[in-house]
N, C-alpha and C. Protein backbone atom coordinates (compact mmCIF):
# COMPACT_ATOMS: atom_id res chain seq x y z
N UNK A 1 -5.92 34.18 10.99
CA UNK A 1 -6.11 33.26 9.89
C UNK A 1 -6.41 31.88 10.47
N UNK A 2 -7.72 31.06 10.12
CA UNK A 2 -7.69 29.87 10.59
C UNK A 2 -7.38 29.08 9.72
N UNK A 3 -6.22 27.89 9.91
CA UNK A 3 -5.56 26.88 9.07
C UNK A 3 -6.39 25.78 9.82
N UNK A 4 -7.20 24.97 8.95
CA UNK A 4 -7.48 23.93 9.17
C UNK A 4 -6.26 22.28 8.98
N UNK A 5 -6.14 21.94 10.17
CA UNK A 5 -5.15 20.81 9.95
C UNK A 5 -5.71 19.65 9.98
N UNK A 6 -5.46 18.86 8.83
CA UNK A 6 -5.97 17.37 8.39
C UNK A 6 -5.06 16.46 9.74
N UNK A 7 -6.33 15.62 9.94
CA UNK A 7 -5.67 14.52 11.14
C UNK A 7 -5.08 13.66 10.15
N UNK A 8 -3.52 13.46 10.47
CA UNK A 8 -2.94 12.36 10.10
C UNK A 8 -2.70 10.99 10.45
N UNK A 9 -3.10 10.22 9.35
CA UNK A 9 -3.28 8.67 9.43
C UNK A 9 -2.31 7.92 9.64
N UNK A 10 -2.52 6.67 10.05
CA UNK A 10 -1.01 5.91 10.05
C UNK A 10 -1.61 4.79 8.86
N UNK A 11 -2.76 4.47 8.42
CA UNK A 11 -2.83 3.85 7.79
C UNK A 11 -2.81 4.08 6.15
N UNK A 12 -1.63 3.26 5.66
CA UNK A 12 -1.80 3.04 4.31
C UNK A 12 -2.45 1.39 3.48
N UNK A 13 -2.58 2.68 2.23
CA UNK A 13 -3.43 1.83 1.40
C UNK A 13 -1.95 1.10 0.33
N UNK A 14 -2.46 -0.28 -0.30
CA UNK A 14 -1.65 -0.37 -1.27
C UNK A 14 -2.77 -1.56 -2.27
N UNK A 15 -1.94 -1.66 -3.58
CA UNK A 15 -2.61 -3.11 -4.27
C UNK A 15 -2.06 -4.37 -3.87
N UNK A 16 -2.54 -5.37 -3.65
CA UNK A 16 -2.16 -6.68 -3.37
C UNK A 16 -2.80 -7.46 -4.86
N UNK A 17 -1.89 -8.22 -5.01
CA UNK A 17 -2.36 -9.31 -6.11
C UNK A 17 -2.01 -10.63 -5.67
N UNK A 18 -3.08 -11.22 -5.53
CA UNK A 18 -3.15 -13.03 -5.43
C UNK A 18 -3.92 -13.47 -5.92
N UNK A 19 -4.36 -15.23 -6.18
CA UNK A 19 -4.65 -15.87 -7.39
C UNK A 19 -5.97 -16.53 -7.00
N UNK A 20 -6.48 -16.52 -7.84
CA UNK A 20 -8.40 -16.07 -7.10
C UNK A 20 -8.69 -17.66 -5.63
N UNK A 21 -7.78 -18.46 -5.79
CA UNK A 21 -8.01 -19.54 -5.04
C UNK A 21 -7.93 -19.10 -3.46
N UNK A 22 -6.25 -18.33 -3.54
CA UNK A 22 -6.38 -18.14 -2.28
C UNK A 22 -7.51 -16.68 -1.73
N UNK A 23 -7.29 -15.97 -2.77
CA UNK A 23 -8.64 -15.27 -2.38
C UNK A 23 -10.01 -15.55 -1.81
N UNK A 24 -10.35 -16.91 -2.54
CA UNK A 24 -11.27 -17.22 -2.34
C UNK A 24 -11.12 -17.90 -0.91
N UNK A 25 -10.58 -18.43 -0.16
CA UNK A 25 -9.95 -18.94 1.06
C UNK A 25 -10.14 -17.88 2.14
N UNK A 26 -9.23 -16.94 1.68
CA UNK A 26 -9.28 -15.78 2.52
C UNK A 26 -10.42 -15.65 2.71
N UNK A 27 -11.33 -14.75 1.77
CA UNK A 27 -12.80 -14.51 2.20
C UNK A 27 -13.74 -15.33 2.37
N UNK A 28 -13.64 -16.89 2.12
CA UNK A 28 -14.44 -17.54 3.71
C UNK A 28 -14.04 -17.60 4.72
N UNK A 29 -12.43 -17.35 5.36
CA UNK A 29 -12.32 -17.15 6.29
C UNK A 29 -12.57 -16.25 7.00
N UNK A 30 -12.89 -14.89 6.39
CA UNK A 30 -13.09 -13.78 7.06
C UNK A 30 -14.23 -13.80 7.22
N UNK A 31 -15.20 -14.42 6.46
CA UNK A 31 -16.50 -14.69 6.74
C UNK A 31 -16.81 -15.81 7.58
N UNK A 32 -16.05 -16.76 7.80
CA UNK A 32 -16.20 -17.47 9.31
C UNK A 32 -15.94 -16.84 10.71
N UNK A 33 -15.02 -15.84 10.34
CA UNK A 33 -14.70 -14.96 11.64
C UNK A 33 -15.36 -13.98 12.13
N UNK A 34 -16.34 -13.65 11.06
CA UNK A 34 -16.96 -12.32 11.17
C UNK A 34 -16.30 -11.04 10.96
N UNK A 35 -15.08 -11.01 9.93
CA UNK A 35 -14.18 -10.01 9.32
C UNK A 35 -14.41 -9.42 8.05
N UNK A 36 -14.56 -8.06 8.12
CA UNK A 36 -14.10 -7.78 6.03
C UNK A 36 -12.65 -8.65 5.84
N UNK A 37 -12.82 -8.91 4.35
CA UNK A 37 -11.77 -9.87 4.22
C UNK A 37 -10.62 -8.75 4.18
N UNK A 38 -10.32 -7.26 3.90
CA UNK A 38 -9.21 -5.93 4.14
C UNK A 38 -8.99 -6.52 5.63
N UNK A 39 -9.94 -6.30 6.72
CA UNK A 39 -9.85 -7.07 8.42
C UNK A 39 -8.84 -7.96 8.62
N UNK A 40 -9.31 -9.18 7.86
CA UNK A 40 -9.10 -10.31 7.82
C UNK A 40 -7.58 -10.67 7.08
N UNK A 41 -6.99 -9.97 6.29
CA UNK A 41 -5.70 -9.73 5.89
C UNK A 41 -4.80 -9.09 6.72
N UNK A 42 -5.38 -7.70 7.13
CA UNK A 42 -4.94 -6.87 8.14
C UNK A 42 -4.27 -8.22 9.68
N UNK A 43 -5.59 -8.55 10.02
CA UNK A 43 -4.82 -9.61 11.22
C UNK A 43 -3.85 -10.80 11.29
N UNK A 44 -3.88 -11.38 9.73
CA UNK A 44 -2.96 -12.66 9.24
C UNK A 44 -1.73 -11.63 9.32
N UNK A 45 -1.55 -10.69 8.48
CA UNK A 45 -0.37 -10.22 8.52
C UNK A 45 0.28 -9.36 10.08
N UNK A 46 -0.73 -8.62 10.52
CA UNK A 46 -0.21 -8.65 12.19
C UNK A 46 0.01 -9.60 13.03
N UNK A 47 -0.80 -10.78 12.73
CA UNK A 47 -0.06 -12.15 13.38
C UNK A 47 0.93 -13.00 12.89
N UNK A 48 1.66 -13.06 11.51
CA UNK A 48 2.64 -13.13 11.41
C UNK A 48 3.73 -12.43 11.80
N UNK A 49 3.71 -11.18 11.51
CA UNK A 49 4.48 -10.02 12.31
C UNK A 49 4.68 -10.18 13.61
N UNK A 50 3.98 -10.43 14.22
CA UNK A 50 3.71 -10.57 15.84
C UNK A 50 4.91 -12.10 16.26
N UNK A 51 4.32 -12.73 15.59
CA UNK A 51 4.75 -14.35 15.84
C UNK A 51 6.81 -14.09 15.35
N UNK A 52 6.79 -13.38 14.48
CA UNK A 52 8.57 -13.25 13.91
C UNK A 52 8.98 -12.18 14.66
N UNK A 53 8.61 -11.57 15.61
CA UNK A 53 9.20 -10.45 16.03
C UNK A 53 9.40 -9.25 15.11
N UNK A 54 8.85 -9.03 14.39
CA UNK A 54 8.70 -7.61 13.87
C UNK A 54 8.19 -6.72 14.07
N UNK A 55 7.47 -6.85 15.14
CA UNK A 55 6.74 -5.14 15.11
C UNK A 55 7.70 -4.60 16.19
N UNK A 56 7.29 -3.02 15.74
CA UNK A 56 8.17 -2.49 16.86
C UNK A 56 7.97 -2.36 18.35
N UNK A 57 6.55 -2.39 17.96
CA UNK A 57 5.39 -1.96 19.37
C UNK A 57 4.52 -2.94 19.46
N UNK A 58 4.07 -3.30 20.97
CA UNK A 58 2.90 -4.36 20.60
C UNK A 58 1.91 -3.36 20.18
N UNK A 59 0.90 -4.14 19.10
CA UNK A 59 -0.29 -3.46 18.80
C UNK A 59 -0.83 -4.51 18.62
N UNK A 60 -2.62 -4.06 18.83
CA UNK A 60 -3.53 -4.82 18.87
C UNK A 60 -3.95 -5.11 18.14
N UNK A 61 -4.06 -6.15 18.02
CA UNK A 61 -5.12 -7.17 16.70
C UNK A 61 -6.56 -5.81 16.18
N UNK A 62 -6.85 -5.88 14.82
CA UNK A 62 -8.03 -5.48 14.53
C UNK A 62 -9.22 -5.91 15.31
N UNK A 63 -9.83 -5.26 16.22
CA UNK A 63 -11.10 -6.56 16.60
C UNK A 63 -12.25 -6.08 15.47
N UNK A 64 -13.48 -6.79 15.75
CA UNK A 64 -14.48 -7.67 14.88
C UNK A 64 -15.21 -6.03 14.09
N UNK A 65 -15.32 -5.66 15.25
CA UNK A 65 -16.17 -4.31 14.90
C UNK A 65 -15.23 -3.38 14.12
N UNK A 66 -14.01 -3.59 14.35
CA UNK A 66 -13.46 -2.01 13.79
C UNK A 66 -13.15 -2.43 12.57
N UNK A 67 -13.47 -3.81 11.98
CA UNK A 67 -13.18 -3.94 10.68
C UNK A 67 -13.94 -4.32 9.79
N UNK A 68 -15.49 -3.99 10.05
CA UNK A 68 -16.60 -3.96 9.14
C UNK A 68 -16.61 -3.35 8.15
């Protein structure tokens, strides 16, 4: 019998709600950086994390390409 096994992700999805100003902030910044603004959230919040000691593991920043 062949069981096909789905590769499992570590990434989850969720909704975020904020108020179109800072939205709008965000995505020129991600567009100054050369980030999707999902990228560009993704790294604010790993560099806060990073900066308070929360992660468990170092992990690497999103770079430019993997978040087109």
């Amino acid at each position: 019998m062949n069981v096909s096994m789905k590769k499992e992700t570590t990434t989850k999805s969720f909704v975020l709600r904020m108020d179109s100003d800072m939205m709008e902030a965000i995505e020129q910044w991600a567009a100054d950086e050369f980030r999707s603004t999902n990228g560009q959230l993704q790294w604010i919040i790993t560099e806060a994390l990073r900066k308070n000691g929360r992660l468990k593991k170092a992990t690497k920043p999103p770079t430019h390409e993997s978040t087109r």
